[in-house]
C-alpha atoms as a PDB file:
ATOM      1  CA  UNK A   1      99.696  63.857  68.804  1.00  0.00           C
ATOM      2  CA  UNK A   2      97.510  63.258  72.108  1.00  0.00           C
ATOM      3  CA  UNK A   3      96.679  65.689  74.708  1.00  0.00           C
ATOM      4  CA  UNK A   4      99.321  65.393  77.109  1.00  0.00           C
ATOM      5  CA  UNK A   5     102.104  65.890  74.060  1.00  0.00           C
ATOM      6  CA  UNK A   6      99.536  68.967  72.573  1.00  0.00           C
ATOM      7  CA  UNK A   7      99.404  70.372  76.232  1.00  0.00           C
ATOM      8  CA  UNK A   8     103.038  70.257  76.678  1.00  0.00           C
ATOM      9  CA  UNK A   9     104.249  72.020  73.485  1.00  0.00           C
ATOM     10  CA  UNK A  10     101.319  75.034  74.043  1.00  0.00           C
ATOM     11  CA  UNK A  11     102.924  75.294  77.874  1.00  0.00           C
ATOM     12  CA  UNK A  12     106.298  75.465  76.835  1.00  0.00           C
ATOM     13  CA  UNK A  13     105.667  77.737  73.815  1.00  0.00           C
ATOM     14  CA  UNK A  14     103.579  80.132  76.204  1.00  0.00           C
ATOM     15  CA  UNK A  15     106.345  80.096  78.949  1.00  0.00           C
ATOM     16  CA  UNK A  16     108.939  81.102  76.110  1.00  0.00           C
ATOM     17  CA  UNK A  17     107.176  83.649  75.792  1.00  0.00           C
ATOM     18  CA  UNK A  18     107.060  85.052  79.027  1.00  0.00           C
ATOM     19  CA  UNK A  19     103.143  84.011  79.355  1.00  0.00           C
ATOM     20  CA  UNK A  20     102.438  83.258  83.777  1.00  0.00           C
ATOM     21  CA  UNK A  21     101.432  79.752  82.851  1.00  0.00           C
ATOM     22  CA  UNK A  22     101.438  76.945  85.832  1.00  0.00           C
ATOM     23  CA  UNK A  23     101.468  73.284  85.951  1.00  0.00           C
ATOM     24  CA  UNK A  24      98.468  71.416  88.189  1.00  0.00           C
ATOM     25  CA  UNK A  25      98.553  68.218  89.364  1.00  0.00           C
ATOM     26  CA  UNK A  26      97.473  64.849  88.040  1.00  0.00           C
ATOM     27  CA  UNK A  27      94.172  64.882  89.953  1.00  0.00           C
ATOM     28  CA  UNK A  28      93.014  67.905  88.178  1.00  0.00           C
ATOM     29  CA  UNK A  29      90.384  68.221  85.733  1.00  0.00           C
ATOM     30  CA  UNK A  30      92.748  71.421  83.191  1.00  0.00           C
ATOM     31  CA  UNK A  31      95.668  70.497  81.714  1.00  0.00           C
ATOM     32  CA  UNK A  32      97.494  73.738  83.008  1.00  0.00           C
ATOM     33  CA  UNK A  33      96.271  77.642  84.225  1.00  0.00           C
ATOM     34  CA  UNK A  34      97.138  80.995  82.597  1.00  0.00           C
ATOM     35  CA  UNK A  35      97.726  83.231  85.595  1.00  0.00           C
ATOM     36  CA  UNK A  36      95.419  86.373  85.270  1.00  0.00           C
ATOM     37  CA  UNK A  37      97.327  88.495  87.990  1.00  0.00           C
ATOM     38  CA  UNK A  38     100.386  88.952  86.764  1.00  0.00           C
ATOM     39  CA  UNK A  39      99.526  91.583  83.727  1.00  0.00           C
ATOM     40  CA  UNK A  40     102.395  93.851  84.435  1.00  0.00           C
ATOM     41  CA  UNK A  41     104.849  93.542  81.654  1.00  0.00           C
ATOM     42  CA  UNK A  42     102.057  92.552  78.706  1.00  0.00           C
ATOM     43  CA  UNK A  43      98.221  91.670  79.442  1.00  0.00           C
ATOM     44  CA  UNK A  44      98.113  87.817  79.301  1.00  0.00           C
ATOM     45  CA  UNK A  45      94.393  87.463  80.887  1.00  0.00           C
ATOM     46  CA  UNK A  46      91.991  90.349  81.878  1.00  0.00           C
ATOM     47  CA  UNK A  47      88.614  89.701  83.254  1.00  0.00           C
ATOM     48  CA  UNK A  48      87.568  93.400  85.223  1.00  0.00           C
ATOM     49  CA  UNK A  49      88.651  95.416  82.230  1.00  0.00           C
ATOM     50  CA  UNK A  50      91.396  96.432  84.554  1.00  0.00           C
ATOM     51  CA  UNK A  51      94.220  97.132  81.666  1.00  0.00           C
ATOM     52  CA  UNK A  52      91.569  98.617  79.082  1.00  0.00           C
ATOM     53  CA  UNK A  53      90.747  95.435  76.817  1.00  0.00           C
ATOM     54  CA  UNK A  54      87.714  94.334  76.037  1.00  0.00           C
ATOM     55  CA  UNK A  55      87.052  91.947  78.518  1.00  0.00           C
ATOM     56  CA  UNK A  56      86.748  89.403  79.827  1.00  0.00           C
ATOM     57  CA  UNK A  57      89.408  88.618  77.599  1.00  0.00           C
ATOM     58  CA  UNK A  58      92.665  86.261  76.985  1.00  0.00           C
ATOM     59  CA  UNK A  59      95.680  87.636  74.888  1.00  0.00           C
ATOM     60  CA  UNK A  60      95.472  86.719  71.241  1.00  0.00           C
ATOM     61  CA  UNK A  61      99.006  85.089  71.652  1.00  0.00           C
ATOM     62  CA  UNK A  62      97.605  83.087  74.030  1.00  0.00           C
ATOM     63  CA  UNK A  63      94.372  82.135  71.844  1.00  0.00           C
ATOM     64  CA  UNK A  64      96.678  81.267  68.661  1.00  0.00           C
ATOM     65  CA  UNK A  65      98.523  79.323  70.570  1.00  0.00           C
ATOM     66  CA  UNK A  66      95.498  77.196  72.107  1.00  0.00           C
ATOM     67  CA  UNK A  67      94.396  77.305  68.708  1.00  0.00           C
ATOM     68  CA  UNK A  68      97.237  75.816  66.990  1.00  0.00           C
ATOM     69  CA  UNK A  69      97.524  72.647  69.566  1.00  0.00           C
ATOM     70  CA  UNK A  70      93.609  72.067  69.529  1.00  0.00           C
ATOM     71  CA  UNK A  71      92.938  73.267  73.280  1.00  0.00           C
ATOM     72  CA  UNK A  72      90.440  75.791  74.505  1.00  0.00           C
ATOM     73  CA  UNK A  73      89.951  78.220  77.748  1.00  0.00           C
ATOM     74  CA  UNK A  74      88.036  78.626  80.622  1.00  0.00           C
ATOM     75  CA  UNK A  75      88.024  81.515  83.093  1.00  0.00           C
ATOM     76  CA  UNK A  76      87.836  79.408  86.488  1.00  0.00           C
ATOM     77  CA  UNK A  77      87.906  83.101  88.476  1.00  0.00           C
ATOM     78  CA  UNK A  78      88.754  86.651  87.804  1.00  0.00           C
ATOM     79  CA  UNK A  79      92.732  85.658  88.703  1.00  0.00           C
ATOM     80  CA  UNK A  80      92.775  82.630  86.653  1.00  0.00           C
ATOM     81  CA  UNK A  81      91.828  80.907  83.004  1.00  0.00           C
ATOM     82  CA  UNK A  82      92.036  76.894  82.817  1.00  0.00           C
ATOM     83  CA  UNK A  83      93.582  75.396  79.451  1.00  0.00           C
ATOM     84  CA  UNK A  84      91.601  71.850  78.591  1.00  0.00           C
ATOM     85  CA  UNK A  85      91.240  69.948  75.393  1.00  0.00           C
ATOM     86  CA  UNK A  86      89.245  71.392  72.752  1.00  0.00           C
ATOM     87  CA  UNK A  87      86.288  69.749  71.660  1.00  0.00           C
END
């Protein structure tokens, strides 16, 4: 399965499940973002410690989910964490 395919089923799976995922364009470098502002009906991605994880940190739904399609995370700022290919 390449990227693209492995990027599309981890987007759609997160958006199921109610995960603030977004698309980017074709001339960026991540395959998609997990939005780290919208926390209010589960924590998806906290980076200030705001909602009382352990952070920085990215949901373990999320994480399995990279996990399972072979991509990885990158906190780009404190409102957002960039999805690439895993190494």
């Amino acid at each position: 399965m390449n990227t693209q395919t492995r990027a599309q089923r981890a987007f759609s799976k997160l958006q199921n499940m109610g995960a603030p995922v977004l698309r980017f364009g074709k001339e960026d470098v991540a395959l998609f973002v997990l939005s780290a502002e919208d926390n209010e009906t589960e924590i998806w991605a906290d980076y200030w410690g705001e909602f009382g994880s352990g952070y920085p940190e990215v949901s373990p739904k999320v994480t399995k989910i990279l996990d399972q399609y072979g991509l990885v995370y990158e906190w780009n700022d404190a409102g957002s964490v960039y999805i690439y290919e895993g190494a």
